[in-house]
C-alpha atoms as a PDB file:
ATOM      1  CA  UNK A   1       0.000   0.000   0.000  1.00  0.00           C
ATOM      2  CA  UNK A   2       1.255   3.236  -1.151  1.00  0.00           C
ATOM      3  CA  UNK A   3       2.228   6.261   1.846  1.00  0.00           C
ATOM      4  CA  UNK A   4       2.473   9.576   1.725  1.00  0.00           C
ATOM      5  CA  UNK A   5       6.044  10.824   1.716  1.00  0.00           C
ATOM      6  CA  UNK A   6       6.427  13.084   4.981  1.00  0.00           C
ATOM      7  CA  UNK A   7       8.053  15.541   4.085  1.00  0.00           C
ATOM      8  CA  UNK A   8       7.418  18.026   6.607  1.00  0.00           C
ATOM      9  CA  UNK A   9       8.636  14.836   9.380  1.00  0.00           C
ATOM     10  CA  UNK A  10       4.471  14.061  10.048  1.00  0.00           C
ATOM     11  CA  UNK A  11       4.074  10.478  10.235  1.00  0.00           C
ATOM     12  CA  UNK A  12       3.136   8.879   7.274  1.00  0.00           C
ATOM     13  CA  UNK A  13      -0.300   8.089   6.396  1.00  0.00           C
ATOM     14  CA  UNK A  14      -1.922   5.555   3.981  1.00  0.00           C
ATOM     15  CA  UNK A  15      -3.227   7.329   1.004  1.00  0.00           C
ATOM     16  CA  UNK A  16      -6.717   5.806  -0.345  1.00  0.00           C
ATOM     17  CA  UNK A  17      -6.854   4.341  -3.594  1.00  0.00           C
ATOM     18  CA  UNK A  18      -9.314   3.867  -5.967  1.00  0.00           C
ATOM     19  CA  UNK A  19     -10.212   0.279  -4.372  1.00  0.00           C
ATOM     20  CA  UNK A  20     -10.496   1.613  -1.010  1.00  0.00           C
ATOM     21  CA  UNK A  21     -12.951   3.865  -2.255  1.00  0.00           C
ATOM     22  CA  UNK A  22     -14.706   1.024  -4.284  1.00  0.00           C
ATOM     23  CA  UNK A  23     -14.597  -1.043  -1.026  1.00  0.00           C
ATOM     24  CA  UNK A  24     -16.047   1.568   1.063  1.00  0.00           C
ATOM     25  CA  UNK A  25     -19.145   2.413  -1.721  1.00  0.00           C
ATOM     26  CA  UNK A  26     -19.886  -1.207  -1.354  1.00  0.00           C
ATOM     27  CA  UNK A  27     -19.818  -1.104   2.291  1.00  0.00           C
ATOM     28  CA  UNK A  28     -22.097   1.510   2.628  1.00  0.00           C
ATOM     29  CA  UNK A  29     -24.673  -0.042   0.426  1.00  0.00           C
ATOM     30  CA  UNK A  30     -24.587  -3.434   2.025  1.00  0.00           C
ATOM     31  CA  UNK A  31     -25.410  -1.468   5.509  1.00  0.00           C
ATOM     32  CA  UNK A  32     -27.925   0.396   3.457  1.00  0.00           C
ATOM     33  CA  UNK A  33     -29.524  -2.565   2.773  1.00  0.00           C
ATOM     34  CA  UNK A  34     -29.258  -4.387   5.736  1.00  0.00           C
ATOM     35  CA  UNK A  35     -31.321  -1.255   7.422  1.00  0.00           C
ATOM     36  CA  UNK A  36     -33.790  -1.391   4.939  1.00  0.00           C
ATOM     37  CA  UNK A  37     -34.296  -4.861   5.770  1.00  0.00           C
ATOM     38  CA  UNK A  38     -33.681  -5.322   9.712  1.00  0.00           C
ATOM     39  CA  UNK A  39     -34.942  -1.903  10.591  1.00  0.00           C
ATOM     40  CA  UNK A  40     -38.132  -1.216   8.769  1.00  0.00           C
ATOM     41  CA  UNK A  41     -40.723  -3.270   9.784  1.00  0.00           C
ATOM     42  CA  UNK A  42     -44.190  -3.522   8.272  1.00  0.00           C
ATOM     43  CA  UNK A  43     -46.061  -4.303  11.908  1.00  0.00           C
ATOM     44  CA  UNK A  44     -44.535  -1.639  12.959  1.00  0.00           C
ATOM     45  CA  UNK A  45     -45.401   1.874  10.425  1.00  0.00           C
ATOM     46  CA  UNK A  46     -42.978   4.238  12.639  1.00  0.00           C
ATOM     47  CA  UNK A  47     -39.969   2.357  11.888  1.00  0.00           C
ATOM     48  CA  UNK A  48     -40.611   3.730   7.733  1.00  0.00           C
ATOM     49  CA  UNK A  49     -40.005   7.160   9.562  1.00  0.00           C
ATOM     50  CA  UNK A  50     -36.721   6.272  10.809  1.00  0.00           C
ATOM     51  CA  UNK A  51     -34.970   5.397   7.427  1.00  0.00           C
ATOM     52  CA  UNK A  52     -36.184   6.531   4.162  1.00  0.00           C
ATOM     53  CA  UNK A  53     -36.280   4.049   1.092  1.00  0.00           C
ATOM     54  CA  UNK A  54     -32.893   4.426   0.118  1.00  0.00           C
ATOM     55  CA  UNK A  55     -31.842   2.804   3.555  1.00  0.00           C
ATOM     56  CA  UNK A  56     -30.535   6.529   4.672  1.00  0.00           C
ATOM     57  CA  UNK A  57     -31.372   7.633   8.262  1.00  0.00           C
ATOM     58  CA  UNK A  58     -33.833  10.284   8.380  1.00  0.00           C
ATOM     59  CA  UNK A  59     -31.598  12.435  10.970  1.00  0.00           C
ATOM     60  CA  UNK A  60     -35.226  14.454  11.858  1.00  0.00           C
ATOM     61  CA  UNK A  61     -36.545  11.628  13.223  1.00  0.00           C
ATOM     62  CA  UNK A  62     -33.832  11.270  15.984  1.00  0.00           C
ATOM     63  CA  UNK A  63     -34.147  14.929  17.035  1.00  0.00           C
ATOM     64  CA  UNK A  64     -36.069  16.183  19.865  1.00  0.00           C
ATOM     65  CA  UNK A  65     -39.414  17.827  19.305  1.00  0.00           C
ATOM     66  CA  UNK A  66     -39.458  21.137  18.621  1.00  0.00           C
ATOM     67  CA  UNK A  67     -41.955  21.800  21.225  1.00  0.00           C
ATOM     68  CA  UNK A  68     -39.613  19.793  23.595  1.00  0.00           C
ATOM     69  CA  UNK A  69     -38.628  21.673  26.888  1.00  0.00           C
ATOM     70  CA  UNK A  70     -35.503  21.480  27.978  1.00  0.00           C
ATOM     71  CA  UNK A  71     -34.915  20.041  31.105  1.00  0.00           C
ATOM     72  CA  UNK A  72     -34.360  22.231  34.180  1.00  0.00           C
ATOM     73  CA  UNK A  73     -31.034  22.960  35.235  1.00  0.00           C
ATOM     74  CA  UNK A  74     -30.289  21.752  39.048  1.00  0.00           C
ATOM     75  CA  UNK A  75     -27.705  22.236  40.947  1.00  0.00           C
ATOM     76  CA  UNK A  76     -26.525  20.791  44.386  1.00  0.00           C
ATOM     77  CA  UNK A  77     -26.417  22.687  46.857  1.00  0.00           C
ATOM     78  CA  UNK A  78     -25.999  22.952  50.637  1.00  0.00           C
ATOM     79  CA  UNK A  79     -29.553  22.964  51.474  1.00  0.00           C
ATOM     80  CA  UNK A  80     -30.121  20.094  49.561  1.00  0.00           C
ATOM     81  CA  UNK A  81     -27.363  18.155  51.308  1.00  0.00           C
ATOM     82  CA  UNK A  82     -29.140  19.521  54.601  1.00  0.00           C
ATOM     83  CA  UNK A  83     -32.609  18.054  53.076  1.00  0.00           C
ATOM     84  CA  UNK A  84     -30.479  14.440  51.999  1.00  0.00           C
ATOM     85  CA  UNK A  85     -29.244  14.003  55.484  1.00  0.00           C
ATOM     86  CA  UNK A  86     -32.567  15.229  57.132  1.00  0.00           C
ATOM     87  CA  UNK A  87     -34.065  12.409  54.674  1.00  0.00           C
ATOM     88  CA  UNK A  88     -32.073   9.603  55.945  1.00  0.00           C
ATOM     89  CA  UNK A  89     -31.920  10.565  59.325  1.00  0.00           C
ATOM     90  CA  UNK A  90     -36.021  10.348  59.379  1.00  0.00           C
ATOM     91  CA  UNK A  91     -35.850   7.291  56.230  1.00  0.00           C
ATOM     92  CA  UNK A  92     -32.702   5.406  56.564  1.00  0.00           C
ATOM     93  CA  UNK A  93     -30.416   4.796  54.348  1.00  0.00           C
ATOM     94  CA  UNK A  94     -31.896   2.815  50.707  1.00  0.00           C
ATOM     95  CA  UNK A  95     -35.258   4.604  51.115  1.00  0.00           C
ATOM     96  CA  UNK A  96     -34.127   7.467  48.122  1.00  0.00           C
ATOM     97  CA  UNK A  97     -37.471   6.974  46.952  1.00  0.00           C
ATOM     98  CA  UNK A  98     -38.941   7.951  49.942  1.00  0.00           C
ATOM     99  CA  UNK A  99     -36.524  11.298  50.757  1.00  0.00           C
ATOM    100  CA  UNK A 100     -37.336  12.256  46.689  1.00  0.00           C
ATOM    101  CA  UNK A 101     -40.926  11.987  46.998  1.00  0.00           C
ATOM    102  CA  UNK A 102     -40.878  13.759  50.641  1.00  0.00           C
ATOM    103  CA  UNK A 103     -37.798  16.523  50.195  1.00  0.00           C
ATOM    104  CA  UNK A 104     -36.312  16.413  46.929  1.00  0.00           C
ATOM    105  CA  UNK A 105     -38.857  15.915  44.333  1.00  0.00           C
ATOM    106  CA  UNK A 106     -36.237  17.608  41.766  1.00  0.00           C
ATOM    107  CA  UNK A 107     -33.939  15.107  41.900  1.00  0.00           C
ATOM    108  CA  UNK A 108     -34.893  10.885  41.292  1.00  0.00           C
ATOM    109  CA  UNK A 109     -34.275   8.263  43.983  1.00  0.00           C
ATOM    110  CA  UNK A 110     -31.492   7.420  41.857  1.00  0.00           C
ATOM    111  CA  UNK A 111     -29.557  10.667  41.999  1.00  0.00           C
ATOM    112  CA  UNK A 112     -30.224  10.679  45.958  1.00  0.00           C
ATOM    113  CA  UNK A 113     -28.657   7.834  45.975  1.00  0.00           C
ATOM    114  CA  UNK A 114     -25.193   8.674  44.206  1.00  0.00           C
ATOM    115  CA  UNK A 115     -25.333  11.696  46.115  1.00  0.00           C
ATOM    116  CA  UNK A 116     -25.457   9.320  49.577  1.00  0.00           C
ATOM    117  CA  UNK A 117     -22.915   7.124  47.879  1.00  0.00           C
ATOM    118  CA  UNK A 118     -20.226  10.348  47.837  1.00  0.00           C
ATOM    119  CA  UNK A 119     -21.434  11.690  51.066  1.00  0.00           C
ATOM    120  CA  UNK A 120     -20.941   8.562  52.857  1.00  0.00           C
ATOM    121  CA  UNK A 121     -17.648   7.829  51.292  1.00  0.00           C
ATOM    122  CA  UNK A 122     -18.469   4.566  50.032  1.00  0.00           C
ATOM    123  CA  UNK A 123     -19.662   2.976  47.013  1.00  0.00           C
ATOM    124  CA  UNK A 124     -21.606  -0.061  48.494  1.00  0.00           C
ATOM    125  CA  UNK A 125     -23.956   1.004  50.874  1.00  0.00           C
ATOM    126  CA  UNK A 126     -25.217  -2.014  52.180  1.00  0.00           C
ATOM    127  CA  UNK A 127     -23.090  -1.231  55.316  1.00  0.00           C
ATOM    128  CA  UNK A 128     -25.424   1.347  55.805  1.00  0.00           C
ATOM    129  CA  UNK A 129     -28.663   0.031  54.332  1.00  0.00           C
ATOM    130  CA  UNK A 130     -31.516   1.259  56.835  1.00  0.00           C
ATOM    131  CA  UNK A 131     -29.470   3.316  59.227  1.00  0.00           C
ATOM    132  CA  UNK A 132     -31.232   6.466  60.203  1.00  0.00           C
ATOM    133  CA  UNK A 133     -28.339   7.884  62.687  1.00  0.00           C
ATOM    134  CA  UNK A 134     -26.980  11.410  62.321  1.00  0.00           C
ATOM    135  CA  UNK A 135     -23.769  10.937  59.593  1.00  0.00           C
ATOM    136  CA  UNK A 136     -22.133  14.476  60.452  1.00  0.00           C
ATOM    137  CA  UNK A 137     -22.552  13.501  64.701  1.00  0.00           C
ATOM    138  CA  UNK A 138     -20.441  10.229  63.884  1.00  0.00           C
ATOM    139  CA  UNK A 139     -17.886  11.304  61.458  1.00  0.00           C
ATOM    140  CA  UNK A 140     -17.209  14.509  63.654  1.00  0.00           C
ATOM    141  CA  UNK A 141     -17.410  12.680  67.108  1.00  0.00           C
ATOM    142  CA  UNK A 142     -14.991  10.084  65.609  1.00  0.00           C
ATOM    143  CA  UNK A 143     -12.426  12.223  63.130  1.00  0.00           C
ATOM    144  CA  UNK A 144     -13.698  10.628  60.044  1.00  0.00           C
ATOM    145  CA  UNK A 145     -15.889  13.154  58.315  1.00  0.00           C
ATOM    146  CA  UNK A 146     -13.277  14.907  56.053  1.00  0.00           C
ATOM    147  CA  UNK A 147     -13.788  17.115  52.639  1.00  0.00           C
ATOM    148  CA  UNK A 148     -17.593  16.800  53.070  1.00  0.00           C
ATOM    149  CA  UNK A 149     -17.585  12.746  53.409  1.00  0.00           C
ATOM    150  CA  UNK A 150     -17.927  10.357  56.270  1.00  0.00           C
ATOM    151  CA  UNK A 151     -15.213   8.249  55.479  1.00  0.00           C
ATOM    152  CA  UNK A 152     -14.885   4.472  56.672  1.00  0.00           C
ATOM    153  CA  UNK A 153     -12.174   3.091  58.939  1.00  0.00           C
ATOM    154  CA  UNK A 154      -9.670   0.634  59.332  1.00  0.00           C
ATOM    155  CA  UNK A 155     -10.270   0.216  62.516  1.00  0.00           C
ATOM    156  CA  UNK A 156     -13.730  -0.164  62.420  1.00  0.00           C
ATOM    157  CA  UNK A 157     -14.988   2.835  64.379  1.00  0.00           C
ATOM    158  CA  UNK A 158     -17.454   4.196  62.041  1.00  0.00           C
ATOM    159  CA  UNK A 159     -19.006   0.667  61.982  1.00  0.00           C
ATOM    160  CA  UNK A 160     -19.527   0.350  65.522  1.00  0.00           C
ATOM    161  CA  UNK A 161     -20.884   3.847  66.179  1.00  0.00           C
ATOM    162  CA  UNK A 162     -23.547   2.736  63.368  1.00  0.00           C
ATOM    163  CA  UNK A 163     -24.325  -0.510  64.866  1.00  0.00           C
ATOM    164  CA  UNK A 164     -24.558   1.370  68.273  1.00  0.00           C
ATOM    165  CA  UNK A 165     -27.029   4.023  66.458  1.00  0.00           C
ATOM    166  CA  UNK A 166     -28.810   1.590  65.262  1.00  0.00           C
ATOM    167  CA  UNK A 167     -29.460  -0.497  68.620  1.00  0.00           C
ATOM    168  CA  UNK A 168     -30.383   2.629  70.320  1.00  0.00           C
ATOM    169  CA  UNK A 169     -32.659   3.905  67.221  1.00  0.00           C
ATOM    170  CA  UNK A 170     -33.803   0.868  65.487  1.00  0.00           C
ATOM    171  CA  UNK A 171     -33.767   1.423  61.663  1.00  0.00           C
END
């Protein structure tokens, strides 16, 4: 396969011939046709919207609405840290649902939930799964809140205090 000569000390590319060309015309009508036959289906009529009868996607068809609204900006905030850990305190933790429905209807059980998973520090939060204890009392009492997370122990402090929360406050 021919190169092109660097002359300016660029690396050398592979220059496209005529049967490259040929190879990738061909290509591009095989997938052509392989839409037109896997992706329009006559049971289903809005699948003839999605890919007009020369097998080329319609790109209107994948863009949103125009009377679409755009979804509302959010942005996380102290309060709604305040509202998270009022949530679990009163919920426990694994009841985002709940805490959206209740204090945080912006913002799915979901997102609660990655939001728990960086303020507790950890990314499995079955540890924690139905504790209702107050996160900033035990990380401060016990040196392990830091940068805004309660973060877990060697030694196995952070578990205890949560056990010990949780005999005193069932979950």
């Amino acid at each position: 396969m021919d190169t092109a000569s660097p002359d300016d000390g660029a690396i050398a590319q592979p220059m496209l011939g005529v049967e490259d060309a040929d190879f990738w015309r061909q290509k591009q009508e095989w997938v052509k046709q392989m839409r037109l036959q896997f992706s329009r289906r006559p049971e289903f009529p809005e699948t003839h919207n999605m890919i007009d009868d020369e097998g080329m996607l319609n790109q209107e068809y994948f863009q949103p609405p125009k009377d679409a609204v755009a979804p509302k900006e959010r942005k996380w905030g102290d309060d709604e840290k305040r509202r998270l850990l009022e949530g679990i305190e009163k919920h426990g933790i694994g009841h985002f649902r709940e805490i959206s429905e209740e204090s945080l209807p912006e913002w799915s059980g979901n997102d609660l939930r990655m939001k728990a998973i960086r303020l507790m520090g950890r990314q499995n939060l079955q540890l924690y799964k139905g504790w209702k204890g107050d996160a900033a009392a035990i990380g401060l009492k016990h040196g392990t809140w830091k940068g805004g997370a309660l973060v877990y122990d060697d030694d196995g402090v952070v578990l205890k205090a949560i056990q010990e929360s949780n005999r005193a406050n069932p979950p």
